[in-house]
C-alpha atoms as a PDB file:
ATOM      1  CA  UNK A   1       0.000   0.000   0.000  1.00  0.00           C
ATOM      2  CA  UNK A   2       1.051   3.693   0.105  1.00  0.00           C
ATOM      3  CA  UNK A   3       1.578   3.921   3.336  1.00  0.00           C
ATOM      4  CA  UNK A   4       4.411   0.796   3.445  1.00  0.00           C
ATOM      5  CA  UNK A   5       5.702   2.476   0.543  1.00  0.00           C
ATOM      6  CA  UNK A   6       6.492   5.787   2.344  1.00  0.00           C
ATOM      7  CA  UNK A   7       7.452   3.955   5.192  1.00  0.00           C
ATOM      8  CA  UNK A   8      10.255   1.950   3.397  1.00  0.00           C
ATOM      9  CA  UNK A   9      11.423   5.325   1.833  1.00  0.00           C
ATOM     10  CA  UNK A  10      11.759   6.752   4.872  1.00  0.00           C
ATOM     11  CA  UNK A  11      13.468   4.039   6.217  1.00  0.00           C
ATOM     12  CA  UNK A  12      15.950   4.245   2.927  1.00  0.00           C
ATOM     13  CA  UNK A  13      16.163   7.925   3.070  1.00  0.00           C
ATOM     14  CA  UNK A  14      16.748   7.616   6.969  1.00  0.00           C
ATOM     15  CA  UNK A  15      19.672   4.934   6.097  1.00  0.00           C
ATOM     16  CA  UNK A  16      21.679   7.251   3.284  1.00  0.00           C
ATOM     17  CA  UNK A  17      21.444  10.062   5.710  1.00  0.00           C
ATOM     18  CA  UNK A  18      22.776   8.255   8.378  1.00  0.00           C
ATOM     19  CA  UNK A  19      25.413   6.779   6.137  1.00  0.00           C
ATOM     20  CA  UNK A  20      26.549  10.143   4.779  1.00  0.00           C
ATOM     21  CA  UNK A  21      26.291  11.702   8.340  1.00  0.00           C
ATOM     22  CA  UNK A  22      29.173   8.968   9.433  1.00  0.00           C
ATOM     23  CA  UNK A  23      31.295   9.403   6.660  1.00  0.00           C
ATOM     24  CA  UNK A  24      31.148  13.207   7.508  1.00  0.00           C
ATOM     25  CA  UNK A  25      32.305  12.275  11.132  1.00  0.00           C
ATOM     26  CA  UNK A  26      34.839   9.969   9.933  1.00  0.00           C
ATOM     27  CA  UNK A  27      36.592  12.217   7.466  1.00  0.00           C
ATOM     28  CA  UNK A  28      36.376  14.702  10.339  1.00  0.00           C
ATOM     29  CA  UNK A  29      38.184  12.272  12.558  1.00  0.00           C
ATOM     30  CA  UNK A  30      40.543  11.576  10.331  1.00  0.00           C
ATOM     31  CA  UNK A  31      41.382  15.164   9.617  1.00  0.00           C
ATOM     32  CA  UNK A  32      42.380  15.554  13.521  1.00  0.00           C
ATOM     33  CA  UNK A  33      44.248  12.663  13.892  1.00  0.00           C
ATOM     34  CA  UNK A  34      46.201  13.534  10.907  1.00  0.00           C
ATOM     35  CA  UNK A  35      46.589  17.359  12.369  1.00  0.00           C
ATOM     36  CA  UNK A  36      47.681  16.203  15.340  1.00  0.00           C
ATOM     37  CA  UNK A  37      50.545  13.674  13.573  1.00  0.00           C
ATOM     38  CA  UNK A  38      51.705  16.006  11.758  1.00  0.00           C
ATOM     39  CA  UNK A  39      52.318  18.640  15.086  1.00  0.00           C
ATOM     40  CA  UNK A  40      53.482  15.343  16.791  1.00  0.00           C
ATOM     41  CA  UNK A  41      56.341  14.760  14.199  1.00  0.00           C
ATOM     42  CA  UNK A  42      57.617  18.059  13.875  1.00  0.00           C
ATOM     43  CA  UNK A  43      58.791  17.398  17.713  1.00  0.00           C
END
Protein backbone atom coordinates (compact mmCIF):
# COMPACT_ATOMS: atom_id res chain seq x y z
CA UNK A 1 0.00 0.00 0.00
CA UNK A 2 1.05 3.69 0.11
CA UNK A 3 1.58 3.92 3.34
CA UNK A 4 4.41 0.80 3.44
CA UNK A 5 5.70 2.48 0.54
CA UNK A 6 6.49 5.79 2.34
CA UNK A 7 7.45 3.95 5.19
CA UNK A 8 10.25 1.95 3.40
CA UNK A 9 11.42 5.33 1.83
CA UNK A 10 11.76 6.75 4.87
CA UNK A 11 13.47 4.04 6.22
CA UNK A 12 15.95 4.25 2.93
CA UNK A 13 16.16 7.92 3.07
CA UNK A 14 16.75 7.62 6.97
CA UNK A 15 19.67 4.93 6.10
CA UNK A 16 21.68 7.25 3.28
CA UNK A 17 21.44 10.06 5.71
CA UNK A 18 22.78 8.26 8.38
CA UNK A 19 25.41 6.78 6.14
CA UNK A 20 26.55 10.14 4.78
CA UNK A 21 26.29 11.70 8.34
CA UNK A 22 29.17 8.97 9.43
CA UNK A 23 31.30 9.40 6.66
CA UNK A 24 31.15 13.21 7.51
CA UNK A 25 32.30 12.27 11.13
CA UNK A 26 34.84 9.97 9.93
CA UNK A 27 36.59 12.22 7.47
CA UNK A 28 36.38 14.70 10.34
CA UNK A 29 38.18 12.27 12.56
CA UNK A 30 40.54 11.58 10.33
CA UNK A 31 41.38 15.16 9.62
CA UNK A 32 42.38 15.55 13.52
CA UNK A 33 44.25 12.66 13.89
CA UNK A 34 46.20 13.53 10.91
CA UNK A 35 46.59 17.36 12.37
CA UNK A 36 47.68 16.20 15.34
CA UNK A 37 50.55 13.67 13.57
CA UNK A 38 51.71 16.01 11.76
CA UNK A 39 52.32 18.64 15.09
CA UNK A 40 53.48 15.34 16.79
CA UNK A 41 56.34 14.76 14.20
CA UNK A 42 57.62 18.06 13.88
CA UNK A 43 58.79 17.40 17.71
Amino acid sequence: SATDNAEELIKNLSRIMNRARQDSITTEIMEIVGGAEAMNSGN
